[in-house]
N, C-alpha and C. Protein backbone atom coordinates (compact mmCIF):
# COMPACT_ATOMS: atom_id res chain seq x y z
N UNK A 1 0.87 -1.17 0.00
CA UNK A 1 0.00 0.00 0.00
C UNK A 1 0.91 1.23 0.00
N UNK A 2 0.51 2.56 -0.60
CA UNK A 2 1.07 3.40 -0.96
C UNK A 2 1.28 3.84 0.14
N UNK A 3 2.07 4.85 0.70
CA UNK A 3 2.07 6.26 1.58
C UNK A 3 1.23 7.03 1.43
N UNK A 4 0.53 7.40 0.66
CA UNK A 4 -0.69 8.04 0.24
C UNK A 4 -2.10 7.46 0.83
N UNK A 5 -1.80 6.53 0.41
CA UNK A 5 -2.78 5.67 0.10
C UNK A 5 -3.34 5.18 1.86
N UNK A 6 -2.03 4.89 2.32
CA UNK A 6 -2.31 4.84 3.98
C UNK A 6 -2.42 6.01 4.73
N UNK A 7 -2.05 7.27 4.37
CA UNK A 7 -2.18 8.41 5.25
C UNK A 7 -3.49 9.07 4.96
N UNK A 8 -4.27 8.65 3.67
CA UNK A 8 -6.02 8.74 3.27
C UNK A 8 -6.66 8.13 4.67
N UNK A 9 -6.51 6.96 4.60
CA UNK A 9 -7.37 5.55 5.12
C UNK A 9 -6.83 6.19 6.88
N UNK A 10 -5.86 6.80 7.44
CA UNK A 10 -5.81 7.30 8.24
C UNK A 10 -6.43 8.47 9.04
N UNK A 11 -6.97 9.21 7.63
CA UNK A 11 -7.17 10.45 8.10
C UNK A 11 -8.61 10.01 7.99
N UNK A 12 -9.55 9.15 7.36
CA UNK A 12 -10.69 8.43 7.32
C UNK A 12 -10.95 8.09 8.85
N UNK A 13 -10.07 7.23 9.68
CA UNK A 13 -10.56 6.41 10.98
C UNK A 13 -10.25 7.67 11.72
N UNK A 14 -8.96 8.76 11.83
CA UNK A 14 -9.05 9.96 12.83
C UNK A 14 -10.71 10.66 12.65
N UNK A 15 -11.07 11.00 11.40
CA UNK A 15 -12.12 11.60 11.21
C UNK A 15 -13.55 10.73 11.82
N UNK A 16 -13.59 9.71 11.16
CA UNK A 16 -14.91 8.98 12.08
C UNK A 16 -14.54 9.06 13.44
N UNK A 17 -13.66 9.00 13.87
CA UNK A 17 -13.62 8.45 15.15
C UNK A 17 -13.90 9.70 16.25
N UNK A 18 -13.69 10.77 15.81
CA UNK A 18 -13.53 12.23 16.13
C UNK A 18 -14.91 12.76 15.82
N UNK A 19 -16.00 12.44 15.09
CA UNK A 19 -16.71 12.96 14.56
C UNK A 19 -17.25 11.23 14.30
N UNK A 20 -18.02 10.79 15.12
CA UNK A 20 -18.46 9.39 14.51
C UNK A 20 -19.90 9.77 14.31
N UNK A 21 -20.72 8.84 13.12
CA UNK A 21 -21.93 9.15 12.44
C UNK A 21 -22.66 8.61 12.84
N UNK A 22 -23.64 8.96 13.24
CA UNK A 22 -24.64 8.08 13.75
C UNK A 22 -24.85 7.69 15.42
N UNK A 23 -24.09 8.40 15.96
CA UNK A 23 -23.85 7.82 17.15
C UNK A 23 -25.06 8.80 18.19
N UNK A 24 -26.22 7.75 18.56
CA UNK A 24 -27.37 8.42 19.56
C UNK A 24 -28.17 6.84 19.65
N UNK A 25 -28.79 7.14 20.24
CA UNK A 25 -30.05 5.75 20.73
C UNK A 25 -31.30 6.05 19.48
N UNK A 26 -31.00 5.45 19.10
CA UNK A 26 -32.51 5.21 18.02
C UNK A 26 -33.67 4.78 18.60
N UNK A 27 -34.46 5.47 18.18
CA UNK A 27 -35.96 6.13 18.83
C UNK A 27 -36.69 4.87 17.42
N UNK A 28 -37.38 4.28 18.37
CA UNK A 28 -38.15 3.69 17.40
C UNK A 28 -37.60 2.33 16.65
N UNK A 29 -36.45 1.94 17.50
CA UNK A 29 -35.46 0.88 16.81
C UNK A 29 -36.22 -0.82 17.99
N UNK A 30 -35.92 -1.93 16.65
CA UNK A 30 -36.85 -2.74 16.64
C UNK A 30 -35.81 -4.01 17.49
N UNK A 31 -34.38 -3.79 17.20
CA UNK A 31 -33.59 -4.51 17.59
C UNK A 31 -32.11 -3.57 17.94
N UNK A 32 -31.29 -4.54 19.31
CA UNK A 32 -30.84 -3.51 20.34
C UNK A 32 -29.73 -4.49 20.92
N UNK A 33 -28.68 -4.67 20.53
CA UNK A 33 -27.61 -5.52 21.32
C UNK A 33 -26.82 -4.72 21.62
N UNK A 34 -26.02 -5.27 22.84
CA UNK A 34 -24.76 -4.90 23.40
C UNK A 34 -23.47 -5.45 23.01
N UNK A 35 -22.22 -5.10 22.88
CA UNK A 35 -21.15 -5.60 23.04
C UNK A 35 -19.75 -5.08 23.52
N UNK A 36 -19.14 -5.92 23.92
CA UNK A 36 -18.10 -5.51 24.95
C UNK A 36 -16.66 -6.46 23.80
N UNK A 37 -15.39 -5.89 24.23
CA UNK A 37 -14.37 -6.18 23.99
C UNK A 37 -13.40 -6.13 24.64
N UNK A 38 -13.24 -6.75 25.53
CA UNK A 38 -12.66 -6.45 26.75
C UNK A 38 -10.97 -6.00 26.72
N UNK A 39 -10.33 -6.67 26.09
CA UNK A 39 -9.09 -6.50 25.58
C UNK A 39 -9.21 -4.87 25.32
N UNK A 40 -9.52 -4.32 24.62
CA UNK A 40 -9.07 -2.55 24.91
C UNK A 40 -10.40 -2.18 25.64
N UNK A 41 -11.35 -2.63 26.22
CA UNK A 41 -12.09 -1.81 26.83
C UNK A 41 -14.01 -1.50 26.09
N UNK A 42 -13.83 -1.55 24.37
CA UNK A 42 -14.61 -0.93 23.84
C UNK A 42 -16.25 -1.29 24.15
N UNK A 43 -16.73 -0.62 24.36
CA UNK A 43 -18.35 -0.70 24.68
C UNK A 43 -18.85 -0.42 23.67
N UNK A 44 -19.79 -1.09 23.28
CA UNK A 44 -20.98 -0.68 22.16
C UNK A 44 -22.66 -0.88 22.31
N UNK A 45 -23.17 -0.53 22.10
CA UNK A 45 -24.82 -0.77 21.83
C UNK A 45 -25.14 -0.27 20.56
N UNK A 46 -25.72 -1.46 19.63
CA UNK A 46 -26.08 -1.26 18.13
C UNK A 46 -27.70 -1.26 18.31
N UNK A 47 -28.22 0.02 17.32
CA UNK A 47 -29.88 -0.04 17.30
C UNK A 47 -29.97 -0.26 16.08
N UNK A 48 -30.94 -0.87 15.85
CA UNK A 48 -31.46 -1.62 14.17
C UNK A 48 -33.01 -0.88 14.15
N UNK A 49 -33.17 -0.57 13.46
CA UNK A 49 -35.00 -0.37 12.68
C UNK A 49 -34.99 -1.25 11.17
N UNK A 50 -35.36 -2.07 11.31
CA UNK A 50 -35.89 -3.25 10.35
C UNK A 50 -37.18 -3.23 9.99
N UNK A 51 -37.12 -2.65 8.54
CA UNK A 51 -38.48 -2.82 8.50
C UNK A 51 -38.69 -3.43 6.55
N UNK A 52 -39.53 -4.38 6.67
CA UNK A 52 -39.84 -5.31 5.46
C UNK A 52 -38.35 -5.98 5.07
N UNK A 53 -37.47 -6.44 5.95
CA UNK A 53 -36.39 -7.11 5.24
C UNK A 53 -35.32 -5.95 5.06
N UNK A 54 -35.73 -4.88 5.41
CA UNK A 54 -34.69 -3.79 4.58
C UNK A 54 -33.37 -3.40 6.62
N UNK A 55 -32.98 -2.56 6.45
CA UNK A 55 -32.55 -1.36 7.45
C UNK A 55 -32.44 -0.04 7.15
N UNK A 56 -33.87 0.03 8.04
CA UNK A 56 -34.58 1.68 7.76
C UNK A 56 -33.54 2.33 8.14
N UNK A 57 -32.99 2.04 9.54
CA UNK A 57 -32.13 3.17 10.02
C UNK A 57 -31.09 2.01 11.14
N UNK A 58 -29.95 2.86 11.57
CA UNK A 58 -29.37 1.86 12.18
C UNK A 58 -28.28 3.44 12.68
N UNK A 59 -27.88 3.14 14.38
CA UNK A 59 -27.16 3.74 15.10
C UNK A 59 -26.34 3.12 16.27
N UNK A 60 -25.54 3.69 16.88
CA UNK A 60 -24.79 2.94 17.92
C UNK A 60 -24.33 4.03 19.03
N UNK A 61 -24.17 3.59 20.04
CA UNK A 61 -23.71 4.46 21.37
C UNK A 61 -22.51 3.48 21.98
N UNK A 62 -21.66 4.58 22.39
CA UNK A 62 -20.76 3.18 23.20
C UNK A 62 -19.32 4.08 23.16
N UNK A 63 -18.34 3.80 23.78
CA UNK A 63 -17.18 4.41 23.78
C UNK A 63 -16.01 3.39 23.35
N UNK A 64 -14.68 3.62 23.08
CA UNK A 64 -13.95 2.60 22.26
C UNK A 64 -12.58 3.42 21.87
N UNK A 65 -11.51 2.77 21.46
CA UNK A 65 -10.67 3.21 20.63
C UNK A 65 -11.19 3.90 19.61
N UNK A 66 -10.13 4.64 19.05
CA UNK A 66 -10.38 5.24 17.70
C UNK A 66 -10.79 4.09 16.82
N UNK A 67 -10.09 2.80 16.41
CA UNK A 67 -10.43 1.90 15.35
C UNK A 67 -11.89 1.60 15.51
N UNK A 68 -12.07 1.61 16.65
CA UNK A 68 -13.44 0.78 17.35
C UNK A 68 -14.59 1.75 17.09
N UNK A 69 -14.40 3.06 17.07
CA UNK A 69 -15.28 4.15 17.08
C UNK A 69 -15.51 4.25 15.72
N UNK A 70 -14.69 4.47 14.68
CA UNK A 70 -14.41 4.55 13.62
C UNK A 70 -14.81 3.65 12.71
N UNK A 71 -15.19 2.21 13.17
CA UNK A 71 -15.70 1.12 12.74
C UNK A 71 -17.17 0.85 12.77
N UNK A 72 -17.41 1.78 13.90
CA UNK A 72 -18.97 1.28 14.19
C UNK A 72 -19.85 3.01 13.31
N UNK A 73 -19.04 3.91 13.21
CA UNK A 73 -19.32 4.71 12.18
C UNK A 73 -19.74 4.75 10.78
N UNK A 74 -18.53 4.24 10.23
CA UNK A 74 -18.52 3.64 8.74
C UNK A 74 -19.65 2.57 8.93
N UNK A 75 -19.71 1.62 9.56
CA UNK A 75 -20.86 0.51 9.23
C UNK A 75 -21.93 1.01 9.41
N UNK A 76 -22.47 1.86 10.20
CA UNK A 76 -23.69 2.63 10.39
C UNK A 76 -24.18 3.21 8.75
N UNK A 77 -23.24 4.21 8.32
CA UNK A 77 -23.46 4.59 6.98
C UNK A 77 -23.46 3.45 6.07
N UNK A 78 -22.47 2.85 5.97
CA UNK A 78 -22.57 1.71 4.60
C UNK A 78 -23.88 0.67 4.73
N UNK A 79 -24.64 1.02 5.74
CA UNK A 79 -25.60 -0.46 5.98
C UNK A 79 -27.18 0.23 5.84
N UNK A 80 -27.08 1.95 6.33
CA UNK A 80 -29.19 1.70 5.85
C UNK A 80 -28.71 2.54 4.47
N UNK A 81 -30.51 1.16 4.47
CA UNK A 81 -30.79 1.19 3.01
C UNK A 81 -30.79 -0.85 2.49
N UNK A 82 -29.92 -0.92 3.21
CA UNK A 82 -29.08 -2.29 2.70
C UNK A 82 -30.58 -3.50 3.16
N UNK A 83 -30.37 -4.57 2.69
CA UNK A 83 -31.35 -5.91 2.93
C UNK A 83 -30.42 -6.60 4.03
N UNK A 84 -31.17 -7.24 4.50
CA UNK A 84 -30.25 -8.11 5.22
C UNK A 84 -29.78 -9.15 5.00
N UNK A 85 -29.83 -9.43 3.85
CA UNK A 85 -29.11 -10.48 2.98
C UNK A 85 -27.50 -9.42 2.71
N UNK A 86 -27.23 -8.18 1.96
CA UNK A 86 -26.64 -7.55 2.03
C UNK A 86 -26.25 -7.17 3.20
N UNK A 87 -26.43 -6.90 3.96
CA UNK A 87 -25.70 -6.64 4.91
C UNK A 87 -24.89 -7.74 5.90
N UNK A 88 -25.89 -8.86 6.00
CA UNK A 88 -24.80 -10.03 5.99
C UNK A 88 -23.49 -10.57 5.21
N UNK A 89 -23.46 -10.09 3.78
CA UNK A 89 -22.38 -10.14 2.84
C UNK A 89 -21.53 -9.25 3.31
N UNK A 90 -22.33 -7.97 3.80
CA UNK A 90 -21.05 -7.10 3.84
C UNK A 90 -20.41 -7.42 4.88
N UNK A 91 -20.97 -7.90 6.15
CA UNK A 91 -19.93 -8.39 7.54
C UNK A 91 -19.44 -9.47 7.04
N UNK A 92 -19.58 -10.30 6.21
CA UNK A 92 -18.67 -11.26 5.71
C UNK A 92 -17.57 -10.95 4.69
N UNK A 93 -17.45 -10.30 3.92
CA UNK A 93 -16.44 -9.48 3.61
C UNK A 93 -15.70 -8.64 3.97
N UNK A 94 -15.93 -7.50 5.31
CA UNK A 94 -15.40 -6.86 6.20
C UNK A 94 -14.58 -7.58 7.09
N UNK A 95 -15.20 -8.79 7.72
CA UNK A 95 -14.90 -9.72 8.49
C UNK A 95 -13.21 -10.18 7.62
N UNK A 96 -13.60 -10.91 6.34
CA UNK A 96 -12.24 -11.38 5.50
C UNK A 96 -11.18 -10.46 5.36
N UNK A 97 -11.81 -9.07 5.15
CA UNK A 97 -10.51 -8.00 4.93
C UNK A 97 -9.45 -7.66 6.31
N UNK A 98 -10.20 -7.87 7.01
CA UNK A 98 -9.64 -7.77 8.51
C UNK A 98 -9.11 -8.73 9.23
N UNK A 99 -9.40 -9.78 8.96
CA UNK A 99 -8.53 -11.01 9.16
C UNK A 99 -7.59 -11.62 8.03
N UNK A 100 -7.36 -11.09 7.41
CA UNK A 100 -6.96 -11.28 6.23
C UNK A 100 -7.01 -12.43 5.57
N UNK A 101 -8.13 -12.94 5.16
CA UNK A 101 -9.06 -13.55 4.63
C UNK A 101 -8.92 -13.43 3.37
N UNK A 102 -9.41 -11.86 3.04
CA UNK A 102 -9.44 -11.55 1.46
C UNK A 102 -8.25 -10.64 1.32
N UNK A 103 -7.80 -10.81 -0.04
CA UNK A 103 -6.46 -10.08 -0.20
C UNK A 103 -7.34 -8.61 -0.30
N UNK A 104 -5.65 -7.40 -0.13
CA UNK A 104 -6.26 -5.87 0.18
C UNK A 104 -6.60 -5.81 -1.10
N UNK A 105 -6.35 -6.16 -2.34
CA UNK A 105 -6.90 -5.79 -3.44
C UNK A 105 -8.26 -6.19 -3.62
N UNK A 106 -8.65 -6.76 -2.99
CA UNK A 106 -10.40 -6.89 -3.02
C UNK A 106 -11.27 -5.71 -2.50
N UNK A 107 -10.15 -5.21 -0.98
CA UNK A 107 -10.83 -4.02 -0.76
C UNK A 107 -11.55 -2.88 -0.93
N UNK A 108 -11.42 -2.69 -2.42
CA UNK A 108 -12.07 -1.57 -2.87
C UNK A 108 -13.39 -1.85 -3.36
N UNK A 109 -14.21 -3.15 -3.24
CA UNK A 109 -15.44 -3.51 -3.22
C UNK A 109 -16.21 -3.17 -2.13
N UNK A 110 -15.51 -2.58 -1.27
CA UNK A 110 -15.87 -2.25 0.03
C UNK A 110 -16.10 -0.78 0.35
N UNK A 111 -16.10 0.02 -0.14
CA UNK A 111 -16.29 1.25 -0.68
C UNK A 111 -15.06 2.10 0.65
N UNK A 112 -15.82 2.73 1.59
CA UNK A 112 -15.24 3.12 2.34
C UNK A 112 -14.42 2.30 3.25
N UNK A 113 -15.16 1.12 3.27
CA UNK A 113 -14.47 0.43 4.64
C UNK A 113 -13.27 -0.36 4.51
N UNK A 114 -13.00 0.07 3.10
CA UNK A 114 -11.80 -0.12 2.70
C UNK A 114 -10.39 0.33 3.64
N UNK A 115 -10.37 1.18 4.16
CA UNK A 115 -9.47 1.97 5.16
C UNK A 115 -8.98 0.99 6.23
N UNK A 116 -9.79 -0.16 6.76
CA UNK A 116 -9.47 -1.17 7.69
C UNK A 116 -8.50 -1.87 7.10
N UNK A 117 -8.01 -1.93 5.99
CA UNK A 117 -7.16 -3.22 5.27
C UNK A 117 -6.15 -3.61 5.94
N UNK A 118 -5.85 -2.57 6.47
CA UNK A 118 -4.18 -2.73 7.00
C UNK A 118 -4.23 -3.58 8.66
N UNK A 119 -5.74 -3.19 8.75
CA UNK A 119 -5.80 -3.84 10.09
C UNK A 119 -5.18 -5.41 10.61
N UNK A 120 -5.48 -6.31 9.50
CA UNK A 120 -4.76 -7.19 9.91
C UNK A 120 -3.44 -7.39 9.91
N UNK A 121 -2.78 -6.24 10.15
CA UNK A 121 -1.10 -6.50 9.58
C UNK A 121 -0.88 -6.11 11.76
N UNK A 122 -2.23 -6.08 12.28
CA UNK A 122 -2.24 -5.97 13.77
C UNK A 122 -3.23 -6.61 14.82
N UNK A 123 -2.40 -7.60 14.69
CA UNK A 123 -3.87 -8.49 15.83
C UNK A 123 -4.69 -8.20 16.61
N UNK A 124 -4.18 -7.48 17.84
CA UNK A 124 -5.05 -7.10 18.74
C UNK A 124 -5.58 -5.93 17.87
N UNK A 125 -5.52 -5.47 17.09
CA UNK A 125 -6.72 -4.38 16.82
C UNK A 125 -7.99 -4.93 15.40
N UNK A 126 -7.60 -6.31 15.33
CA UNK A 126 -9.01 -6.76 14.90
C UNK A 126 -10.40 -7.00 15.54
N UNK A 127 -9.96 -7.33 17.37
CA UNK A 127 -11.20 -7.25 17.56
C UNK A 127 -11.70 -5.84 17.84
N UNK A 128 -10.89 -4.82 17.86
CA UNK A 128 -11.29 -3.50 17.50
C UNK A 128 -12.28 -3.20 16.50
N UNK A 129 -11.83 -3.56 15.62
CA UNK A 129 -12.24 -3.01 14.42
C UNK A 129 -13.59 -4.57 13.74
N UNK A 130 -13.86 -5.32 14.60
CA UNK A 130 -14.75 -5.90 14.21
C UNK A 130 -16.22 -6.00 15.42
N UNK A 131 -16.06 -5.55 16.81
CA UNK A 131 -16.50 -5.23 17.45
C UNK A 131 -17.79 -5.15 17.16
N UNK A 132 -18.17 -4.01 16.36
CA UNK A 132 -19.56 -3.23 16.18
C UNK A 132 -20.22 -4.17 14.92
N UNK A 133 -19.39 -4.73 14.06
CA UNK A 133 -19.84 -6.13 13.09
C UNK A 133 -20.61 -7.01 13.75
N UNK A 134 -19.73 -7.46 14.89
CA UNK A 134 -20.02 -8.73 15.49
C UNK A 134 -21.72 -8.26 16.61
N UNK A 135 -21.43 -7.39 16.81
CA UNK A 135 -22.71 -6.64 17.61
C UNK A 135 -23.91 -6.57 16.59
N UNK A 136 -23.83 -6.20 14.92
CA UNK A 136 -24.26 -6.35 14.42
C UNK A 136 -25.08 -7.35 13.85
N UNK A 137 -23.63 -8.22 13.83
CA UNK A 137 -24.35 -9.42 13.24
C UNK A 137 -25.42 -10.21 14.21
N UNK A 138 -25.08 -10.18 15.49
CA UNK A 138 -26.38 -10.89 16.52
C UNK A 138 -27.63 -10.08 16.39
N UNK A 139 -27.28 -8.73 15.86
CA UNK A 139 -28.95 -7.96 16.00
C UNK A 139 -29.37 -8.43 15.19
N UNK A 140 -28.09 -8.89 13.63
CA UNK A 140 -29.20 -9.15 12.55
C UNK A 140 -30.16 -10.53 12.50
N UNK A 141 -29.49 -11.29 13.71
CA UNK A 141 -29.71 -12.98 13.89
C UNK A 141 -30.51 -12.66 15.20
N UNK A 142 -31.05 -11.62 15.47
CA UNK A 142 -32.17 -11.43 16.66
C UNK A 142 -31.56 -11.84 17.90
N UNK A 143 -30.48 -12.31 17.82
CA UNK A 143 -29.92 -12.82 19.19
C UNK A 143 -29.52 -11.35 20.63
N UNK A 144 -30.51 -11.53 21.75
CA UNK A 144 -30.41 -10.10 22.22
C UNK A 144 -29.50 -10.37 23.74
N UNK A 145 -28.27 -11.41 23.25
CA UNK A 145 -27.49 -11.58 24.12
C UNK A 145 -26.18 -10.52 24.10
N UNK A 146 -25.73 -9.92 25.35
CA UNK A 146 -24.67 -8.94 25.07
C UNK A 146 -23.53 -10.17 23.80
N UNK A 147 -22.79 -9.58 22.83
CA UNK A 147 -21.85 -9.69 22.70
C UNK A 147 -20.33 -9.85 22.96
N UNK A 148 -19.23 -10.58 23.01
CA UNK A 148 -18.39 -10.30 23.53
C UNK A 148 -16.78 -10.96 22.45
N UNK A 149 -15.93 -10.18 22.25
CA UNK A 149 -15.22 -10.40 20.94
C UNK A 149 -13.53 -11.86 21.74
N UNK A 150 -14.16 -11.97 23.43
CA UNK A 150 -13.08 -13.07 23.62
C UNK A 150 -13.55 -14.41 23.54
């Protein structure tokens, strides 16, 4: 990866993380998990509004590292609108880029969340940066057990 190319994808996770999107309790949200990561600390609560198969709206509250904050940002935006068939693809491809699963050149199918690539070149900050996925993914499987990434 370029120098460029990494000091972008940097200034991407300072910026969410500093300014994260979405971040309040959703009023009117149909599904509501917790998750914890104990290894750095990060707290999350993901709200879902599901409505006909789709995600009307989707938000999160919780405190975290920058990666962690920054993660549950970007997925907030990249996901309403999305089906939940889609949005299951996309934590399964997020999931691969970060474990390095899928090579970084796949990354750019990923629109923004491309910026994580490098993450796996650092262990402990995958469950950072998959945290608010994995919180995700139980809301999307109705499971309304806290989460936990050990």
């Amino acid at each position: 990866m370029s120098t460029e190319l990494r000091d972008l994808y940097q200034q991407v996770i300072v910026d969410h993380s500093k300014r994260p999107r979405n971040q309040h309790p959703l009023e009117g949200a149909n599904r509501k998990v917790e998750g914890y990561n104990p290894l750095c600390g990060d707290k999350i609560t993901m709200y879902l509004k599901i409505e006909d198969g789709v995600i009307a709206d989707i938000s999160f509250e919780g405190s975290g590292c920058a990666i962690s904050t920054a993660s549950a940002s970007l997925l907030t935006e990249s996901l309403k609108g999305k089906t939940l068939e889609g949005a299951e693809a996309l934590f399964e491809s997020f999931h691969n880029l970060v474990t390095g699963l899928e090579p970084a050149g796949e990354a750019p199918k990923l629109g923004k969340l491309a910026v994580f690539s490098g993450v796996c070149d650092y262990p402990t900050r995958i469950k950072c940066a998959t945290l608010a996925w994995h919180t995700l993914h139980a809301a999307l499987s109705s499971e309304g057990e806290k989460v936990s990434t050990e």
